[in-house]
N, C-alpha and C. Protein backbone atom coordinates (compact mmCIF):
# COMPACT_ATOMS: atom_id res chain seq x y z
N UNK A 1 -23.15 0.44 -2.25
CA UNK A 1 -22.07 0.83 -1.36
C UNK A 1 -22.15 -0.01 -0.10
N UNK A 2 -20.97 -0.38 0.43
CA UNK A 2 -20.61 -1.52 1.37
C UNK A 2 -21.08 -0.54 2.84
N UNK A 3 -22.44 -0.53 3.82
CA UNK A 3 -22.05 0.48 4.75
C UNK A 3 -21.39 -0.26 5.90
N UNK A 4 -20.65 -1.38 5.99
CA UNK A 4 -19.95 -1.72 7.11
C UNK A 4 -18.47 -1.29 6.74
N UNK A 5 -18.36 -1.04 5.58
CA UNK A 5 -16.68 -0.41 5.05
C UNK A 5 -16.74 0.34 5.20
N UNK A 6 -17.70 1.16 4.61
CA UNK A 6 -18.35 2.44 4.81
C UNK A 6 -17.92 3.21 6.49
N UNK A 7 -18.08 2.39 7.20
CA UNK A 7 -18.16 2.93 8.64
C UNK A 7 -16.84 2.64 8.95
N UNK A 8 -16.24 2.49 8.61
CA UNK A 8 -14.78 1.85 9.32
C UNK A 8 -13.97 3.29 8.60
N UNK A 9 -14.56 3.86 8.01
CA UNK A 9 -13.66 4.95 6.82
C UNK A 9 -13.39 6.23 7.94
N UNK A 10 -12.13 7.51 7.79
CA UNK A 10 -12.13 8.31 8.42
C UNK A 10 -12.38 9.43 7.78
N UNK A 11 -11.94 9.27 6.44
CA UNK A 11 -12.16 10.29 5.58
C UNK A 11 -12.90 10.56 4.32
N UNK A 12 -13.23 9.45 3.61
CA UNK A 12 -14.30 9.28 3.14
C UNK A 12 -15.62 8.65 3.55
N UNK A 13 -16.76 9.46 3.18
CA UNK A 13 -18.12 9.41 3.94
C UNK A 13 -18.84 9.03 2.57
N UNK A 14 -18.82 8.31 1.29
CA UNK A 14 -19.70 8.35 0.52
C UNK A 14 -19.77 9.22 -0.88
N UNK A 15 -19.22 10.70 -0.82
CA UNK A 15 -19.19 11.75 -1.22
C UNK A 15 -18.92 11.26 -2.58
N UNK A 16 -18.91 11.92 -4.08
CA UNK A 16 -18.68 11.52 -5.15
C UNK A 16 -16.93 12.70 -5.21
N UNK A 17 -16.92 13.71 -5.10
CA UNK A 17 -15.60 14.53 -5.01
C UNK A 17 -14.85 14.56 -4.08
N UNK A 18 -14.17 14.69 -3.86
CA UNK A 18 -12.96 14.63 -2.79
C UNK A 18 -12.66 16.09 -1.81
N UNK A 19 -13.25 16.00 -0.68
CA UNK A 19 -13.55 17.28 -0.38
C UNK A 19 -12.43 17.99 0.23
N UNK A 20 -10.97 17.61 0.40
CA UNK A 20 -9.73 18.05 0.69
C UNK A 20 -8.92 18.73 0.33
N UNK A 21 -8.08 19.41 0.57
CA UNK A 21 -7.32 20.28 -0.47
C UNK A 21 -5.41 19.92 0.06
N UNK A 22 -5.86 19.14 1.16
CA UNK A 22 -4.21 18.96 1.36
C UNK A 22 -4.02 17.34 0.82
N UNK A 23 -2.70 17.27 -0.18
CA UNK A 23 -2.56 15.92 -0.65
C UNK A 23 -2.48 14.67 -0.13
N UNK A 24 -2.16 14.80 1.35
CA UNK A 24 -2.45 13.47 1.92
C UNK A 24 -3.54 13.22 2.17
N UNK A 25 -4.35 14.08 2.72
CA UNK A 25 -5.93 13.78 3.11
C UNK A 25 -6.51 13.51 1.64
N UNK A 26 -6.30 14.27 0.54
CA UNK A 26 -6.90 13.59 -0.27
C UNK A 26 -6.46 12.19 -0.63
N UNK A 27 -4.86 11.42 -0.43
CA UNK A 27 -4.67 10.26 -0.76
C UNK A 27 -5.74 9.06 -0.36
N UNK A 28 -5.28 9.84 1.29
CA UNK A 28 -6.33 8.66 2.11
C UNK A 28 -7.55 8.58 1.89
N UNK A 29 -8.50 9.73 1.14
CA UNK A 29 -9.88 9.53 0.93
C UNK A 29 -9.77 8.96 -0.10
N UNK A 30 -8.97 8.78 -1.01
CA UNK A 30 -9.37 7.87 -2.55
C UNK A 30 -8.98 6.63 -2.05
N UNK A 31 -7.96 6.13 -1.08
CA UNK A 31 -7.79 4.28 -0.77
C UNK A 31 -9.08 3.84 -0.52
N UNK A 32 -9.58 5.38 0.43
CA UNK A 32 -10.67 4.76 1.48
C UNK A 32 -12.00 4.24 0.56
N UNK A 33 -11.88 5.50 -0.75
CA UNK A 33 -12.97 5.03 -1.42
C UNK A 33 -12.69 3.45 -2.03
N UNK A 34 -12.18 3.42 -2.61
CA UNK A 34 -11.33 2.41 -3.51
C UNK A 34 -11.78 1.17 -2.38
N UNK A 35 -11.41 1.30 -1.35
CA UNK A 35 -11.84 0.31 -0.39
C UNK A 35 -13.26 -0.02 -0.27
N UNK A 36 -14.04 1.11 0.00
CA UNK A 36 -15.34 0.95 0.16
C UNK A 36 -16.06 0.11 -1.55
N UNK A 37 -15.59 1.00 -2.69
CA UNK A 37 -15.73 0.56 -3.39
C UNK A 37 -15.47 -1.19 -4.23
N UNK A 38 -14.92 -1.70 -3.20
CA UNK A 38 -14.81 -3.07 -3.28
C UNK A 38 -14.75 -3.76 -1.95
N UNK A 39 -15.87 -3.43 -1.46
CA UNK A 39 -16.83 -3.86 -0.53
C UNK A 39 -15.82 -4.49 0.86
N UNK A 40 -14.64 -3.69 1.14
CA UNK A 40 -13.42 -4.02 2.18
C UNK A 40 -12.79 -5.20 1.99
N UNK A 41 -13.24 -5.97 0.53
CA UNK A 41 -12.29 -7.28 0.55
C UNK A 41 -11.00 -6.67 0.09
N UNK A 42 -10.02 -7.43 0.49
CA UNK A 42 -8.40 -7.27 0.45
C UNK A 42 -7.81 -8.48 -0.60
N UNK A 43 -6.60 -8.39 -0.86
CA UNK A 43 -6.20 -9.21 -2.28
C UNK A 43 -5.43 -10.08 -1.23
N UNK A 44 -5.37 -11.39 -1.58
CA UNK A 44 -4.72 -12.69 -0.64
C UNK A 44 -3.65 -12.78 -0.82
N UNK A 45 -2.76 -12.00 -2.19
CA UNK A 45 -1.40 -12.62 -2.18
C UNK A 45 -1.02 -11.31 -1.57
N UNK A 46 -1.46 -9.76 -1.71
CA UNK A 46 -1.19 -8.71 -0.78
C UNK A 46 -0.95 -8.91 0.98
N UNK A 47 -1.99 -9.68 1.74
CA UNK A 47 -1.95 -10.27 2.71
C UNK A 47 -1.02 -10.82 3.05
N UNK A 48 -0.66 -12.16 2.39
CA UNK A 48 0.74 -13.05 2.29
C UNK A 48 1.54 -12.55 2.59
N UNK A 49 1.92 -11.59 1.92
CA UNK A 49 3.52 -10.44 1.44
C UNK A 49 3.55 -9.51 2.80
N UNK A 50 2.62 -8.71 2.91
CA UNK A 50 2.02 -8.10 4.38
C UNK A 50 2.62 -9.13 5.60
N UNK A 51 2.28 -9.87 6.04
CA UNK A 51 2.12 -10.98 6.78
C UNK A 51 3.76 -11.35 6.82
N UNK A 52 4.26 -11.84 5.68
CA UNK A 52 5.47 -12.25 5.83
C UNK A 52 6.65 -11.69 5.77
N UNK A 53 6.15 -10.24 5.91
CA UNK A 53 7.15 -9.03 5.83
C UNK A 53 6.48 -8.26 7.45
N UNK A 54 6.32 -9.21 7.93
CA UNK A 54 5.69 -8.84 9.64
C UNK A 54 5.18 -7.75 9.61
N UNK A 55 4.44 -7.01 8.52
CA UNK A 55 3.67 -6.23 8.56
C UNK A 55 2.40 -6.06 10.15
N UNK A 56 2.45 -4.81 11.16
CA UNK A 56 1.95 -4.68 12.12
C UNK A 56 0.32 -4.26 11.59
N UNK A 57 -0.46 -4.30 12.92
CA UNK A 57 -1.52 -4.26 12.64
C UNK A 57 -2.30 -3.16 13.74
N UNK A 58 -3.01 -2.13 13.12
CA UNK A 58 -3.04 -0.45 13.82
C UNK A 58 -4.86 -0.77 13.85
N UNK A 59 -5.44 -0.91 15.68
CA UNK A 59 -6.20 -0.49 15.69
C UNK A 59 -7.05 0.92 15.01
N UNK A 60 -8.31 0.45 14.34
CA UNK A 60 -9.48 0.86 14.01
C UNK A 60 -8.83 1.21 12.44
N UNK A 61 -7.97 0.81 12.09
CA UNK A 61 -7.63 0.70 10.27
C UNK A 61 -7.83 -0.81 10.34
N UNK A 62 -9.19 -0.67 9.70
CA UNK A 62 -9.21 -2.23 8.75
C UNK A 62 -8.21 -2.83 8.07
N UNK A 63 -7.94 -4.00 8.07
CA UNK A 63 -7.14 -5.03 7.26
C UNK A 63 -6.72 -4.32 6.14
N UNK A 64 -7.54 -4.50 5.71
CA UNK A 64 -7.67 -4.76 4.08
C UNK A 64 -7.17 -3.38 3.46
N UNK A 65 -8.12 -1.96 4.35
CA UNK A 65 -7.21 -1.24 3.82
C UNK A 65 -5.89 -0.82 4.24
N UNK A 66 -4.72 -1.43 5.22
CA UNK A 66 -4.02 -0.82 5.79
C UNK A 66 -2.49 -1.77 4.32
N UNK A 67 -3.26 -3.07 4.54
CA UNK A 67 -2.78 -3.45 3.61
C UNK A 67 -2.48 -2.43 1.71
N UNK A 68 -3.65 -2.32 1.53
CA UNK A 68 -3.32 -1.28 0.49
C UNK A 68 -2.72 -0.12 0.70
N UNK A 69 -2.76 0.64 1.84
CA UNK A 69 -1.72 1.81 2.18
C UNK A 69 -0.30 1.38 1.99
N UNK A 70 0.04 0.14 2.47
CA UNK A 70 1.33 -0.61 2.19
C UNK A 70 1.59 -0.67 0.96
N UNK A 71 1.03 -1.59 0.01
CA UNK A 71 1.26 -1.39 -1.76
C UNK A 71 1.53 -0.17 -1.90
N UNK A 72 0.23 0.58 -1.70
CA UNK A 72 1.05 2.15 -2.49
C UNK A 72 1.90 2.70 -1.74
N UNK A 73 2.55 2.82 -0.42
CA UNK A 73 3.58 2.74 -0.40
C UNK A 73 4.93 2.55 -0.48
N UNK A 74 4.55 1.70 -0.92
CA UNK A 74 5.88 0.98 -1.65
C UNK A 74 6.05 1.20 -2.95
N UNK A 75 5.21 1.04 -3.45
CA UNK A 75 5.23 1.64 -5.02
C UNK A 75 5.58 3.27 -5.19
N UNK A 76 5.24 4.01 -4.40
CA UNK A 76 5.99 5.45 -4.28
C UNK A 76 7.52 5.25 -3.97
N UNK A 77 7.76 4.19 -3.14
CA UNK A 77 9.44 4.25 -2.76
C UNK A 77 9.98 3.95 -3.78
N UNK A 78 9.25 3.08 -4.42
CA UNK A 78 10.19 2.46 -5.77
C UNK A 78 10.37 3.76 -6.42
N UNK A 79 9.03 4.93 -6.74
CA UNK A 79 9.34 5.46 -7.98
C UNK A 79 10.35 6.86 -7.69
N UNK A 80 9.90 6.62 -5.74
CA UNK A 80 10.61 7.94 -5.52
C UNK A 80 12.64 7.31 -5.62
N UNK A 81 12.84 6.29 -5.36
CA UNK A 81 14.69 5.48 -5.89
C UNK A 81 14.80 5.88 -6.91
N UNK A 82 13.81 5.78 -7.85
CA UNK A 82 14.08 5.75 -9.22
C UNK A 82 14.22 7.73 -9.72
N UNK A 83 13.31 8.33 -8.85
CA UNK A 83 13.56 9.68 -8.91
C UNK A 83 15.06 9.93 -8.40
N UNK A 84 15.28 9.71 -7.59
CA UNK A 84 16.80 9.74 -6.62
C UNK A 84 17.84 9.48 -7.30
N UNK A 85 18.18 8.73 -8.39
CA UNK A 85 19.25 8.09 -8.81
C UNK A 85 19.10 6.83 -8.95
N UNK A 86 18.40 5.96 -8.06
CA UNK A 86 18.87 4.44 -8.01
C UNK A 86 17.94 3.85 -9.33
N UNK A 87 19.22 3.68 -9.92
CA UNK A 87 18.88 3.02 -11.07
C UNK A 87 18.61 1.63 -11.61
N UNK A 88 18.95 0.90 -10.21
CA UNK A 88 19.32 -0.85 -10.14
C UNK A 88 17.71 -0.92 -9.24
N UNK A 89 16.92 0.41 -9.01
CA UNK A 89 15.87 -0.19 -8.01
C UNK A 89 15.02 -1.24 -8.43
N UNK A 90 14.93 -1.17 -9.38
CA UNK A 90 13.94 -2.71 -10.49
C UNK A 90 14.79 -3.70 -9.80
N UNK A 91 16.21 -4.01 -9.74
CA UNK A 91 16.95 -5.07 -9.22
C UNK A 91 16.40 -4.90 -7.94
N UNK A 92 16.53 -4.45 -7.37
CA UNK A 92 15.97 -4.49 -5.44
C UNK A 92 14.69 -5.29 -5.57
N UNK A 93 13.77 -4.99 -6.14
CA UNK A 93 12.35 -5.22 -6.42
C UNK A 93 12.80 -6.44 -6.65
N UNK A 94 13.27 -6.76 -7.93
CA UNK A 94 13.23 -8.06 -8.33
C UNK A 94 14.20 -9.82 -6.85
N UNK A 95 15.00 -8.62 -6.36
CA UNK A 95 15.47 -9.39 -4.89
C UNK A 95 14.52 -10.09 -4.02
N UNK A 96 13.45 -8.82 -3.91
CA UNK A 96 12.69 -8.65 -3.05
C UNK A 96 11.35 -10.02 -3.19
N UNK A 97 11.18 -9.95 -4.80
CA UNK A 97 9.78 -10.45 -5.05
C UNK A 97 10.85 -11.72 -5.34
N UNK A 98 11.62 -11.74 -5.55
CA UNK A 98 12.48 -13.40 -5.81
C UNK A 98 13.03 -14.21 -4.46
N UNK A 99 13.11 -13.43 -3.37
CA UNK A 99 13.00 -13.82 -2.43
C UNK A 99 14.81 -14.52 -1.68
N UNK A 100 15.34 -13.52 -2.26
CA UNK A 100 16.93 -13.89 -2.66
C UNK A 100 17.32 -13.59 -1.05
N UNK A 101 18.46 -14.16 -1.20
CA UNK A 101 19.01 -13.78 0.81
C UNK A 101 19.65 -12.71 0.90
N UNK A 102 19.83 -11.62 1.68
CA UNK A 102 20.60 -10.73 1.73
C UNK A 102 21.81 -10.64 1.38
N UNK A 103 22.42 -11.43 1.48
CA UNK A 103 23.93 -11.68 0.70
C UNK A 103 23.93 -11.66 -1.08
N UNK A 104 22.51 -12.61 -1.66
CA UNK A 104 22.20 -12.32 -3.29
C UNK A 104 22.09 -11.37 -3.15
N UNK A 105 21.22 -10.38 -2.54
CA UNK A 105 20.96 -9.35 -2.99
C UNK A 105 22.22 -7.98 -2.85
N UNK A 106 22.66 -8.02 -1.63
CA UNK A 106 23.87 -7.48 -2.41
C UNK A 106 24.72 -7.35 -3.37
N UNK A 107 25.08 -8.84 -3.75
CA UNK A 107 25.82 -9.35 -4.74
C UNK A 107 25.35 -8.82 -5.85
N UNK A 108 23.92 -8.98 -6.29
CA UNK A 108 23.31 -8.12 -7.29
C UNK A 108 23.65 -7.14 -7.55
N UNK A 109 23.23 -6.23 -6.52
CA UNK A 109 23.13 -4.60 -6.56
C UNK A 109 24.53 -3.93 -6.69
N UNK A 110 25.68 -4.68 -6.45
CA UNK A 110 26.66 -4.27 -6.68
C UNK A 110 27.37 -4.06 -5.60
């Protein structure tokens, strides 16, 4: 176990179970593990995307994991569109990761 990740954590301390009972606190203790568990390195093309989507940067949340709070965030928006109705959200995504101008991407979506 990484203890300099380790220390940067708010809600996970090490523990093997998840000692929370409200669902966000437990979210954040499984990134945190997940983080610790790969020793606070962060993925480079995650960074990139972060970075070039002016992603801000929140004293005493490490990089690396604030970055992954972002992925799974986003990946909930997608699935929560797709709960909602939006049925073209794969098209948004695909705007998004294709890097189309706001005008394609309208044009797309309809």
């Amino acid at each position: 176990m990484n203890a300099e990740a380790l220390s940067k954590c708010r809600y996970y301390s090490g523990e093997e179970d998840c000692p929370f009972s409200i669902d966000a606190l437990r979210h954040y203790w499984d990134l945190e593990r997940l983080y610790v568990a790969h020793d606070g390195e962060l993925n480079k093309l995650q960074d990139e995307l972060y970075t070039a989507l002016g992603g801000k940067e929140f004293g005493g949340i490490p990089r690396a994991l604030l970055i992954e709070m972002f992925t799974v965030y986003g990946k909930w928006l997608l699935e929560e569109a797709k709960k909602g109705g939006v049925e073209d959200a794969g098209k948004l995504l695909e705007c998004l990761y294709m890097k189309m101008s706001t005008e394609e991407a309208k044009r797309m979506l309809g």
